[in-house]
PDB file of N, CA and C in Angstrom:
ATOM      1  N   UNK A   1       0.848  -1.185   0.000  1.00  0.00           N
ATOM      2  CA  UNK A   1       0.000   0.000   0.000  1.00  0.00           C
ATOM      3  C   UNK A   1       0.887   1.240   0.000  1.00  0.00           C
ATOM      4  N   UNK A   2       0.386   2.104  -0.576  1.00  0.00           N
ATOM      5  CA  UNK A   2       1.127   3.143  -1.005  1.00  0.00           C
ATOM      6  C   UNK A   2       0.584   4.584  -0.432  1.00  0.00           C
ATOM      7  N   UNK A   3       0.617   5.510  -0.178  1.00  0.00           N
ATOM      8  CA  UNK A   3      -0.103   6.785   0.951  1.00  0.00           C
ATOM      9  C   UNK A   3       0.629   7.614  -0.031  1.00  0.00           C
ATOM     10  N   UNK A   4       0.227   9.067  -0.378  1.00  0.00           N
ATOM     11  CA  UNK A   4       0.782  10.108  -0.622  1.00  0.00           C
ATOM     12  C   UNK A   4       0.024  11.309   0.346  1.00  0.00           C
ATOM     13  N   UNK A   5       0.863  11.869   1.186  1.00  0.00           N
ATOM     14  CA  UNK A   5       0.059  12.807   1.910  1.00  0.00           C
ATOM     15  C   UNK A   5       1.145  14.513   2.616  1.00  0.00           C
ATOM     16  N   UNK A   6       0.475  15.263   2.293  1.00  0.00           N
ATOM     17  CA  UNK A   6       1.092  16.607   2.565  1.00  0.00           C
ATOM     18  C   UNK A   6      -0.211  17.295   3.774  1.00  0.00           C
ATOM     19  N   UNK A   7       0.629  18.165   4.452  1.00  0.00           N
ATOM     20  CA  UNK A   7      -0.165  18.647   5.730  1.00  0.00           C
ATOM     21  C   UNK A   7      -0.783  17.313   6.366  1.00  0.00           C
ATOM     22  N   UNK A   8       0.000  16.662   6.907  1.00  0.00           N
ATOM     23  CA  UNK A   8      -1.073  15.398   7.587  1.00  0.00           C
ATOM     24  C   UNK A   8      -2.181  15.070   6.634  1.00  0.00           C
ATOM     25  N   UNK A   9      -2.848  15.604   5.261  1.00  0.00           N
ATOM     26  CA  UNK A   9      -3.812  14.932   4.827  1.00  0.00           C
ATOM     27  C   UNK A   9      -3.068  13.687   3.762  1.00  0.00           C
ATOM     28  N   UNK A  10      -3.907  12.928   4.037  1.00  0.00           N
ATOM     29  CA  UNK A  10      -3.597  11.725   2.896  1.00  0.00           C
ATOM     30  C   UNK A  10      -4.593  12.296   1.648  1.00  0.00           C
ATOM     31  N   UNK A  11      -3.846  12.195   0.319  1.00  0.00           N
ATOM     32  CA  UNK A  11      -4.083  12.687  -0.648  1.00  0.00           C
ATOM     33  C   UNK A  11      -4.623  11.349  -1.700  1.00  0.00           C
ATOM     34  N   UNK A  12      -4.116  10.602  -1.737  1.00  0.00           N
ATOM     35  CA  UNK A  12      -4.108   8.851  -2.352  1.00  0.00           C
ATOM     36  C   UNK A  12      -3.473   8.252  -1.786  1.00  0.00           C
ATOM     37  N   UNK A  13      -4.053   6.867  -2.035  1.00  0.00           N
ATOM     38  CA  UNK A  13      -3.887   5.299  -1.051  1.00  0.00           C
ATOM     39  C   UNK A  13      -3.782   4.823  -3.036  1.00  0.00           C
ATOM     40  N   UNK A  14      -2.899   3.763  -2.422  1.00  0.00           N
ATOM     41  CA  UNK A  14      -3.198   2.583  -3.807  1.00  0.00           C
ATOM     42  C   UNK A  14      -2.535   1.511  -3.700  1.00  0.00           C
ATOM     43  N   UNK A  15      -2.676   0.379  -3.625  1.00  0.00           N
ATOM     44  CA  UNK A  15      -1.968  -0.654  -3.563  1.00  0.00           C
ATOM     45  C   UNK A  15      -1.363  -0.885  -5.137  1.00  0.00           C
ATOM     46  N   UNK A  16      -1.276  -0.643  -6.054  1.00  0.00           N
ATOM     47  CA  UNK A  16      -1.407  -0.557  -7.610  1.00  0.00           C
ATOM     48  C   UNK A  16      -0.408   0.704  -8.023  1.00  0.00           C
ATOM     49  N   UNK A  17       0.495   1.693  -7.538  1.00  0.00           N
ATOM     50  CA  UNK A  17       1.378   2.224  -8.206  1.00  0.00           C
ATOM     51  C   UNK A  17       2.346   2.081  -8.929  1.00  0.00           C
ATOM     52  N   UNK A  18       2.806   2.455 -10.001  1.00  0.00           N
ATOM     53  CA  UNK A  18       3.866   2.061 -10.865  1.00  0.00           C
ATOM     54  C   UNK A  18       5.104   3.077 -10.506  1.00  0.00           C
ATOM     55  N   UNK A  19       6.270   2.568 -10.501  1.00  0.00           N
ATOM     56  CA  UNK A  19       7.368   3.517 -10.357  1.00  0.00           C
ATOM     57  C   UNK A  19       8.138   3.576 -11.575  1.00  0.00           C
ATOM     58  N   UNK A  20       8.181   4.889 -11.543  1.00  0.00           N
ATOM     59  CA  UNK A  20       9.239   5.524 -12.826  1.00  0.00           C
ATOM     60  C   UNK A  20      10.241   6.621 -11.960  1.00  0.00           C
ATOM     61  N   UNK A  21      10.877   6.627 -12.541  1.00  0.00           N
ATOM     62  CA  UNK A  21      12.137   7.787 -11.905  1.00  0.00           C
ATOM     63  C   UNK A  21      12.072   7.774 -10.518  1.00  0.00           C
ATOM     64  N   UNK A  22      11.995   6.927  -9.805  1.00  0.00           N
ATOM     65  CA  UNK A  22      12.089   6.897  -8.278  1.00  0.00           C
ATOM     66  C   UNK A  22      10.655   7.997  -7.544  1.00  0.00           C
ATOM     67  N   UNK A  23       9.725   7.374  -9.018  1.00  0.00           N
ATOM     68  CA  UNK A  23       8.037   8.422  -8.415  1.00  0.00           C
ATOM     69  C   UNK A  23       7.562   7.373  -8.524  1.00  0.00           C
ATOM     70  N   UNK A  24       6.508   7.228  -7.558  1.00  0.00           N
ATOM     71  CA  UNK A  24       5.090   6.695  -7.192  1.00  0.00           C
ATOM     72  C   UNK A  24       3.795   7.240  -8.027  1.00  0.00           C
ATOM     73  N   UNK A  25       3.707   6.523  -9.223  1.00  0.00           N
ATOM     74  CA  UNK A  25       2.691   7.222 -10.108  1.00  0.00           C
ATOM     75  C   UNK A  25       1.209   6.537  -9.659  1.00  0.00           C
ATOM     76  N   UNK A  26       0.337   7.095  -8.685  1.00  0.00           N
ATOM     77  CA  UNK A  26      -0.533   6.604  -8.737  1.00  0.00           C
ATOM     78  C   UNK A  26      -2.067   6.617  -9.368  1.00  0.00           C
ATOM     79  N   UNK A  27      -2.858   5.713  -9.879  1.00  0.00           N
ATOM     80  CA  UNK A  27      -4.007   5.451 -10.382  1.00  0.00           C
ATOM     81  C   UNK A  27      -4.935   6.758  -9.981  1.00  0.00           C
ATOM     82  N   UNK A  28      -5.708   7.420 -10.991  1.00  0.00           N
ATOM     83  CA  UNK A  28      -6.088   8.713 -10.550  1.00  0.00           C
ATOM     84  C   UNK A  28      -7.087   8.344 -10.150  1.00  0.00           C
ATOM     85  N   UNK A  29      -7.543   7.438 -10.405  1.00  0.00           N
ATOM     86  CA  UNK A  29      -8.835   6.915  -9.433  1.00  0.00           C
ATOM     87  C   UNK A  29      -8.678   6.663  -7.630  1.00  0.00           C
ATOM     88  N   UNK A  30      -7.212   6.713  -7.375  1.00  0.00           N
ATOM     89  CA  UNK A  30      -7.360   6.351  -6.051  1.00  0.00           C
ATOM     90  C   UNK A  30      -6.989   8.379  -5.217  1.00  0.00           C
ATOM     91  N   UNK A  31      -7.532   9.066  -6.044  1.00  0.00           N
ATOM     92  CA  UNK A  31      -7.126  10.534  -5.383  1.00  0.00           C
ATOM     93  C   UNK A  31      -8.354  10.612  -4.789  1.00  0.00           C
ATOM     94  N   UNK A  32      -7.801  11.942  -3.605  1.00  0.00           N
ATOM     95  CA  UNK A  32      -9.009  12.664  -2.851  1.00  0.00           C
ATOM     96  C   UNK A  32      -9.334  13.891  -3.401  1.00  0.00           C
ATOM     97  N   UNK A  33      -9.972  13.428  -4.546  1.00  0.00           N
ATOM     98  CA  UNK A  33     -10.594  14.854  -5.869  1.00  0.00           C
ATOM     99  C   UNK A  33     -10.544  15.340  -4.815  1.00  0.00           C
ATOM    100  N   UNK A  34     -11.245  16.284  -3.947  1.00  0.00           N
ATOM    101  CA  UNK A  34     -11.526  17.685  -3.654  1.00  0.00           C
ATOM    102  C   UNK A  34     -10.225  18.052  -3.039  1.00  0.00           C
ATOM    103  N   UNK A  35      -9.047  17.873  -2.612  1.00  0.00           N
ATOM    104  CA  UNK A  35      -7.769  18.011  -2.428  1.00  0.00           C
ATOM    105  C   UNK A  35      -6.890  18.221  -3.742  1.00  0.00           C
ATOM    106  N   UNK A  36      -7.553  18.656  -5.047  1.00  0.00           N
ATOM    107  CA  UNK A  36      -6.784  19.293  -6.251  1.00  0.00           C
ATOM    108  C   UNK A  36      -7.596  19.724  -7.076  1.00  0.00           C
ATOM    109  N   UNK A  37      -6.803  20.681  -7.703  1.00  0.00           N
ATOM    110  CA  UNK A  37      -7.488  21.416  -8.385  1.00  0.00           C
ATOM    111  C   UNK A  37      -6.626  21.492  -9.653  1.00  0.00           C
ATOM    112  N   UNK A  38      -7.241  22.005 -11.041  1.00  0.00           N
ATOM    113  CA  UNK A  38      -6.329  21.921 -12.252  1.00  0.00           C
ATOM    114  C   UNK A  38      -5.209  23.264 -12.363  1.00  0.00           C
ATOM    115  N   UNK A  39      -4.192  23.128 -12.933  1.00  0.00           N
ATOM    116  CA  UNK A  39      -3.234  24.257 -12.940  1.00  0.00           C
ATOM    117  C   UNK A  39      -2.902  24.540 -14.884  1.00  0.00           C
ATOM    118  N   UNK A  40      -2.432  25.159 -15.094  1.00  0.00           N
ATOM    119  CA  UNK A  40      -2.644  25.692 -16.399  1.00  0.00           C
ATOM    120  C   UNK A  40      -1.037  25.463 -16.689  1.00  0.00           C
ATOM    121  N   UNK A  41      -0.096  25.058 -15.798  1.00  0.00           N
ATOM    122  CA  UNK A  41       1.455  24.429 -15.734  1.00  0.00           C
ATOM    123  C   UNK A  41       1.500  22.787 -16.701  1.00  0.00           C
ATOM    124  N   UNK A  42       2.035  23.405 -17.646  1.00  0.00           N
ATOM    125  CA  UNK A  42       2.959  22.320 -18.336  1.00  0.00           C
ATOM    126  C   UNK A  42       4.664  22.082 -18.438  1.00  0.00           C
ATOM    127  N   UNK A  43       4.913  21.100 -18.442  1.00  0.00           N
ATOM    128  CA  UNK A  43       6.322  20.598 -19.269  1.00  0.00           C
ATOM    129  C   UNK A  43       6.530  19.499 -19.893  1.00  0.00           C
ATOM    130  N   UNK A  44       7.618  19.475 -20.192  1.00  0.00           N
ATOM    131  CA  UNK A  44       8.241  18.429 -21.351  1.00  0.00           C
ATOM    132  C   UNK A  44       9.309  17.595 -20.685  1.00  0.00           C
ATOM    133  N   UNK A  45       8.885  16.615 -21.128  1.00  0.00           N
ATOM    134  CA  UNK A  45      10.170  15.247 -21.038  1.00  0.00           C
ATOM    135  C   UNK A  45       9.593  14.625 -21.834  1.00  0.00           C
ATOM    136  N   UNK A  46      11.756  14.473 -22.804  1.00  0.00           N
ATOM    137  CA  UNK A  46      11.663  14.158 -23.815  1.00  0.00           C
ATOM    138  C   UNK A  46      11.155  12.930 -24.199  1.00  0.00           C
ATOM    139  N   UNK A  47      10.915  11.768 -22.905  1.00  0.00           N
ATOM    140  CA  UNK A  47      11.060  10.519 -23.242  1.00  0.00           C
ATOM    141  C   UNK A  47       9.081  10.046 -22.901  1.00  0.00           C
ATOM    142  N   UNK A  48       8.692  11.027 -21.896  1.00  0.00           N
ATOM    143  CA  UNK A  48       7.619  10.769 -21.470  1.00  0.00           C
ATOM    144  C   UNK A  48       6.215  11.440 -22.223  1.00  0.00           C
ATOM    145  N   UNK A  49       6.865  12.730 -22.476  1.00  0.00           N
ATOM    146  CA  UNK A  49       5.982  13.505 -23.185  1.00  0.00           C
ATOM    147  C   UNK A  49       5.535  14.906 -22.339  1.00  0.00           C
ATOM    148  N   UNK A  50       4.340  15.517 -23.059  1.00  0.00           N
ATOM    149  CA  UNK A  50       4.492  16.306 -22.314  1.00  0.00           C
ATOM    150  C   UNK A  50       3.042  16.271 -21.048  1.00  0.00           C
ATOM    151  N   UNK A  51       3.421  16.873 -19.177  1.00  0.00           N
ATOM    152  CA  UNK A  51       2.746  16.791 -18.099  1.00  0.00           C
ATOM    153  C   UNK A  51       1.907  17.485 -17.933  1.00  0.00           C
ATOM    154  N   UNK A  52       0.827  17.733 -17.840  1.00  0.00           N
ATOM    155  CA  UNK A  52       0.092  18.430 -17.031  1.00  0.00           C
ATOM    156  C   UNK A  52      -0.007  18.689 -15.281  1.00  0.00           C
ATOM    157  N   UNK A  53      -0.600  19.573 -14.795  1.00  0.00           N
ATOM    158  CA  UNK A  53      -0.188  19.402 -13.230  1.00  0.00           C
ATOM    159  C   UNK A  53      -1.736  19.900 -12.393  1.00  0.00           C
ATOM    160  N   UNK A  54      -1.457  19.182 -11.324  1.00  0.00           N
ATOM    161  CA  UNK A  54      -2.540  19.566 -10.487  1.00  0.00           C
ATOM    162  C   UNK A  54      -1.943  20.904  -9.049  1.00  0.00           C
ATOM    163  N   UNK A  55      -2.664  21.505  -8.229  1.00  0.00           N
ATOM    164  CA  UNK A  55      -2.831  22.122  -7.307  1.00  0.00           C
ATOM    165  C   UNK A  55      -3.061  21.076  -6.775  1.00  0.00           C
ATOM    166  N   UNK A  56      -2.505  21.187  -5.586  1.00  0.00           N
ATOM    167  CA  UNK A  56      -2.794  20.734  -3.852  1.00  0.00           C
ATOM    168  C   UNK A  56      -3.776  21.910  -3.038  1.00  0.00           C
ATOM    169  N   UNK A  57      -4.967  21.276  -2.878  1.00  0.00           N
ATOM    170  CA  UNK A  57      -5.290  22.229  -1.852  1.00  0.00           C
ATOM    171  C   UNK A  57      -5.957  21.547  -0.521  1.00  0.00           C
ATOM    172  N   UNK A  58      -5.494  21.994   0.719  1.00  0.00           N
ATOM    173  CA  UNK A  58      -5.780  21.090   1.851  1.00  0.00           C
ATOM    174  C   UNK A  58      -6.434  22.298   3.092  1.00  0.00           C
ATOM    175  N   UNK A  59      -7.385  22.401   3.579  1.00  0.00           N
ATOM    176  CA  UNK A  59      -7.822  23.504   4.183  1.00  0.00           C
ATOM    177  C   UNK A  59      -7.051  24.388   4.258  1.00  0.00           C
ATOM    178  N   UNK A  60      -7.746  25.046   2.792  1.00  0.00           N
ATOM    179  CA  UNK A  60      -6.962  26.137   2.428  1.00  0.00           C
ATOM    180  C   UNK A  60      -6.069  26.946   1.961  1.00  0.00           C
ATOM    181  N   UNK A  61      -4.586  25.586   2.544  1.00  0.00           N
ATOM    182  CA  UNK A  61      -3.715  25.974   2.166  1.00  0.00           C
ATOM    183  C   UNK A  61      -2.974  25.902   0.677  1.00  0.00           C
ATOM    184  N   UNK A  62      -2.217  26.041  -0.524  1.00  0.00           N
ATOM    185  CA  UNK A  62      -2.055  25.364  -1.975  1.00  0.00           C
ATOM    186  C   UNK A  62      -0.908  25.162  -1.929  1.00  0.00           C
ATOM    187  N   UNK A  63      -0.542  24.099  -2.596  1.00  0.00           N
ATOM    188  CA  UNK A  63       0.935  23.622  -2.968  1.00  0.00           C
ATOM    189  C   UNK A  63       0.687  23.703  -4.613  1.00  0.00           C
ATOM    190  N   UNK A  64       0.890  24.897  -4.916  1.00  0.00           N
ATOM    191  CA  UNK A  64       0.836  24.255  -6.774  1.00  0.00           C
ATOM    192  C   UNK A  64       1.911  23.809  -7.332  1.00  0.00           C
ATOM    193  N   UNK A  65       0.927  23.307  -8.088  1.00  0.00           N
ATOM    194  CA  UNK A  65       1.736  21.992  -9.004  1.00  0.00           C
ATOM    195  C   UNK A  65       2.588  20.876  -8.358  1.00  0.00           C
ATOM    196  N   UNK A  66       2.038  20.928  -7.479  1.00  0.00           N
ATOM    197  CA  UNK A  66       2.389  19.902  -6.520  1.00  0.00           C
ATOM    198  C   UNK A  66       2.520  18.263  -7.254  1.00  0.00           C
ATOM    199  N   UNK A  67       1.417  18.193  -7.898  1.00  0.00           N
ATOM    200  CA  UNK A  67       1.405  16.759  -8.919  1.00  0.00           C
ATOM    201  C   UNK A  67       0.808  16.587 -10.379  1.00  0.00           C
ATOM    202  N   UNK A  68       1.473  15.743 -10.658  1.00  0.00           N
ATOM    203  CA  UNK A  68       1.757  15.882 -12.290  1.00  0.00           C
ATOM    204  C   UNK A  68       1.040  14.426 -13.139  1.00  0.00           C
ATOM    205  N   UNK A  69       0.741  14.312 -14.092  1.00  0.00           N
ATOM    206  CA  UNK A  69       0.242  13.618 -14.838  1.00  0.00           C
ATOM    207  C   UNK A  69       0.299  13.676 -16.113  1.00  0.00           C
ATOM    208  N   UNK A  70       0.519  12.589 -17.044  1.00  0.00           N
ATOM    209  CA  UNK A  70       0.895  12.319 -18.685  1.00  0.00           C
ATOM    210  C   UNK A  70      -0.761  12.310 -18.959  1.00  0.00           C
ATOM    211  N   UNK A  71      -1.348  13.230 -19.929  1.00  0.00           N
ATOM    212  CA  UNK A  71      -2.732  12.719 -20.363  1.00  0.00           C
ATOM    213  C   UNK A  71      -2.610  11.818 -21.219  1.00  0.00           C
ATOM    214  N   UNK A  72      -1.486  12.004 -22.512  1.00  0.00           N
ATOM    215  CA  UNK A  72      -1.445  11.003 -23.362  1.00  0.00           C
ATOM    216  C   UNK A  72       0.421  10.962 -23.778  1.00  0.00           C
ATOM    217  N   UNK A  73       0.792  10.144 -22.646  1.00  0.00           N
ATOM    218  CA  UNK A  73       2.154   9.420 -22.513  1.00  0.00           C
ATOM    219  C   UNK A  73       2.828   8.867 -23.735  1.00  0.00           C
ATOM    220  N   UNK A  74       4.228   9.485 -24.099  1.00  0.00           N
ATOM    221  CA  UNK A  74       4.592   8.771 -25.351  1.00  0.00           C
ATOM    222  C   UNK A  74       4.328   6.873 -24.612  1.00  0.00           C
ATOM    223  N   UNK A  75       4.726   6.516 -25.841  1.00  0.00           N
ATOM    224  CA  UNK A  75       4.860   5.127 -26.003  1.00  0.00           C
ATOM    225  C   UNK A  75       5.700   4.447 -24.941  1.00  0.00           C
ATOM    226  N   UNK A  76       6.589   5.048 -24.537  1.00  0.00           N
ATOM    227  CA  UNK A  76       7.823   4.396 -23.687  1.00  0.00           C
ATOM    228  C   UNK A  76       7.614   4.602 -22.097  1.00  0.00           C
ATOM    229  N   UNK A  77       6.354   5.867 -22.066  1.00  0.00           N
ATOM    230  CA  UNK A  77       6.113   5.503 -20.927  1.00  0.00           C
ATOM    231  C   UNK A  77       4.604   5.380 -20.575  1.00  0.00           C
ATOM    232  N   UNK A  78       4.136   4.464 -21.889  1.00  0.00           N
ATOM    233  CA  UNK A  78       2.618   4.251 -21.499  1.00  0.00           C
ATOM    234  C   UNK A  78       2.329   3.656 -20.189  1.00  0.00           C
ATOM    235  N   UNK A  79       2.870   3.165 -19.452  1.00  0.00           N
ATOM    236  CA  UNK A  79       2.393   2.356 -18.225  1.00  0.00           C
ATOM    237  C   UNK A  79       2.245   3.317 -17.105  1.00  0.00           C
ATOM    238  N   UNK A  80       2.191   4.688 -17.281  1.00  0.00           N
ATOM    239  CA  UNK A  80       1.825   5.963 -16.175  1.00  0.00           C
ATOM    240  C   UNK A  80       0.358   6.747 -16.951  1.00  0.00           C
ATOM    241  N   UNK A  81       0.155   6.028 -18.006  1.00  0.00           N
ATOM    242  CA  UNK A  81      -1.121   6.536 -18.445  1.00  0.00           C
ATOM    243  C   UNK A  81      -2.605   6.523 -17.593  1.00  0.00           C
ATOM    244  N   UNK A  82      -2.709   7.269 -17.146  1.00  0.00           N
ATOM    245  CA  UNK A  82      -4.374   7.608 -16.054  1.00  0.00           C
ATOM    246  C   UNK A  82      -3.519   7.511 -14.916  1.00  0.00           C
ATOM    247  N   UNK A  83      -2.521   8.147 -14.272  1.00  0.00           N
ATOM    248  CA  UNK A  83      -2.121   7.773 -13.108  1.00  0.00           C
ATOM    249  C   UNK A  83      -1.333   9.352 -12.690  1.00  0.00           C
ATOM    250  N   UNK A  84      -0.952   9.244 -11.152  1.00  0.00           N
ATOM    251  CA  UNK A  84      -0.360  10.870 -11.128  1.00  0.00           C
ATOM    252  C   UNK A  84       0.602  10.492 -10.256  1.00  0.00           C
ATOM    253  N   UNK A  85       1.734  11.439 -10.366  1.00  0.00           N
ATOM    254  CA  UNK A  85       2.989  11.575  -9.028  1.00  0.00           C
ATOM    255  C   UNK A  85       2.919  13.061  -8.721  1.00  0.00           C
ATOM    256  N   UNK A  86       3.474  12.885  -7.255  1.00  0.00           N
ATOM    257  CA  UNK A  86       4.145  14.075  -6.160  1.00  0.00           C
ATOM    258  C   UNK A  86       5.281  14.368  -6.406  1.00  0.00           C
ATOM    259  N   UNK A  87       5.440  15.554  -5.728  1.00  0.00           N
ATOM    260  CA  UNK A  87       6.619  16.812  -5.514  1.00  0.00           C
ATOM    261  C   UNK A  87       6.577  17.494  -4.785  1.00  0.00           C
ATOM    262  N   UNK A  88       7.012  18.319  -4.273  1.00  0.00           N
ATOM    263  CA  UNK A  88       7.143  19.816  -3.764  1.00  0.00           C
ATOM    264  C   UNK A  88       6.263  19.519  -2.304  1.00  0.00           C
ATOM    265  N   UNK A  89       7.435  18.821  -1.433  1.00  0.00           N
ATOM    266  CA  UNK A  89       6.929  18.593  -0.317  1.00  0.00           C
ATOM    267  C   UNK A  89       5.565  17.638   0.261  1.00  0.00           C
ATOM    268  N   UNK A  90       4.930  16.893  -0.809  1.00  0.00           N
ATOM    269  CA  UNK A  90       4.386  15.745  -1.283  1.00  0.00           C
ATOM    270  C   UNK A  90       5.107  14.384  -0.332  1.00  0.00           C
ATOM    271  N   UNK A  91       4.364  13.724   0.706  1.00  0.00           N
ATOM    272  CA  UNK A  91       5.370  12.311   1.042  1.00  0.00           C
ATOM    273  C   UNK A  91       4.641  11.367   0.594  1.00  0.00           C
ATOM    274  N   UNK A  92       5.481  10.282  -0.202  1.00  0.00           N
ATOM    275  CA  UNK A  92       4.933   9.169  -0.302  1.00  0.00           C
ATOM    276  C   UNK A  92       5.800   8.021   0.763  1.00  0.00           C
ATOM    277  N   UNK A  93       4.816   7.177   0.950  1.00  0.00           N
ATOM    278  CA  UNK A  93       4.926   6.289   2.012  1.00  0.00           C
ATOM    279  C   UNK A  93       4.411   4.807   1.406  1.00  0.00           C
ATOM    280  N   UNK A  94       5.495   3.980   1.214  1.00  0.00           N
ATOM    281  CA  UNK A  94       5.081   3.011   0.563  1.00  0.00           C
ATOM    282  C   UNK A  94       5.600   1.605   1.190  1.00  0.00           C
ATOM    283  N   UNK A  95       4.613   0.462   1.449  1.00  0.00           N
ATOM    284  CA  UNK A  95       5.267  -0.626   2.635  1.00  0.00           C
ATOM    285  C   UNK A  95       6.316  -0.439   3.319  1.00  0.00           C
ATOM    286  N   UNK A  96       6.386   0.886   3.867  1.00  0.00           N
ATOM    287  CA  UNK A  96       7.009   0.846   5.544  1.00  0.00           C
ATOM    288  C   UNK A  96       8.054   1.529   4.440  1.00  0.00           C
ATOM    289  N   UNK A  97       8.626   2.282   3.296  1.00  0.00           N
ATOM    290  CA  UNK A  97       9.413   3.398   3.080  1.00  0.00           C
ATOM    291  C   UNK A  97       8.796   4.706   2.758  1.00  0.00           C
ATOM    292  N   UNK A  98       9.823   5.725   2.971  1.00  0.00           N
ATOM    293  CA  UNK A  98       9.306   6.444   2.909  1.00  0.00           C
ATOM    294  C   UNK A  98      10.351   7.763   1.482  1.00  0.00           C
ATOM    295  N   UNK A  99       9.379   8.308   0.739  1.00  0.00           N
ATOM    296  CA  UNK A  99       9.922   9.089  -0.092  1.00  0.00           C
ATOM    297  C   UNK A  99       9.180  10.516  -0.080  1.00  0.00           C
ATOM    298  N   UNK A 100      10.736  11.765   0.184  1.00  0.00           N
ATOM    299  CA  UNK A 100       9.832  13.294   0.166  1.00  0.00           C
ATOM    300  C   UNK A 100       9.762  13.423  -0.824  1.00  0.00           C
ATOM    301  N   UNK A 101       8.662  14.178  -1.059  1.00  0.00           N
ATOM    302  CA  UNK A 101       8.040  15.357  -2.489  1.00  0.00           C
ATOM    303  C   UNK A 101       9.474  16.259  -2.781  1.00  0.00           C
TER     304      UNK A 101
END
């Protein structure tokens, strides 16, 4: 099981994450929608394609662009397709390790 959580809130649970670059990409189905919001922040990687990003918002407070997502992932890294990773002070916590944002 996998936890991603900033300010004490847990943000997503998933037993089902895929790791790429030492990120926890998890299934966007396992988020706490009302804890993000959309951001108008893009970039590029060359190998992945290009990210879109979400806002963190947790009573009140925002971490933007806190987490990121491929809508339509080159080829090489289709296996993060519908799924999202953390940053920017973001912890993931995954069977008893632990990784900062």
């Amino acid at each position: 099981m996998a936890r991603a959580i900033w300010n004490d809130t847990v943000l997503a649970n998933s037993d089902d994450t895929v790791v790429v670059g030492g990120n926890h990409y998890f299934p966007i189905e396992s988020l706490d929608r009302d804890k993000f919001r959309s951001s108008d922040h893009r970039s590029v990687c060359p190998w992945k394609g290009e990210a879109s990003y979400f806002d963190v918002v947790v009573d009140g407070d925002v971490n933007p662009t806190a987490a990121w997502y491929y809508p339509t992932p080159k080829q090489a890294a289709a296996e993060i397709a519908g799924r999202v990773a953390f940053w920017r002070g973001v912890r993931v916590e995954a069977g008893g390790e632990r990784q900062a944002g």
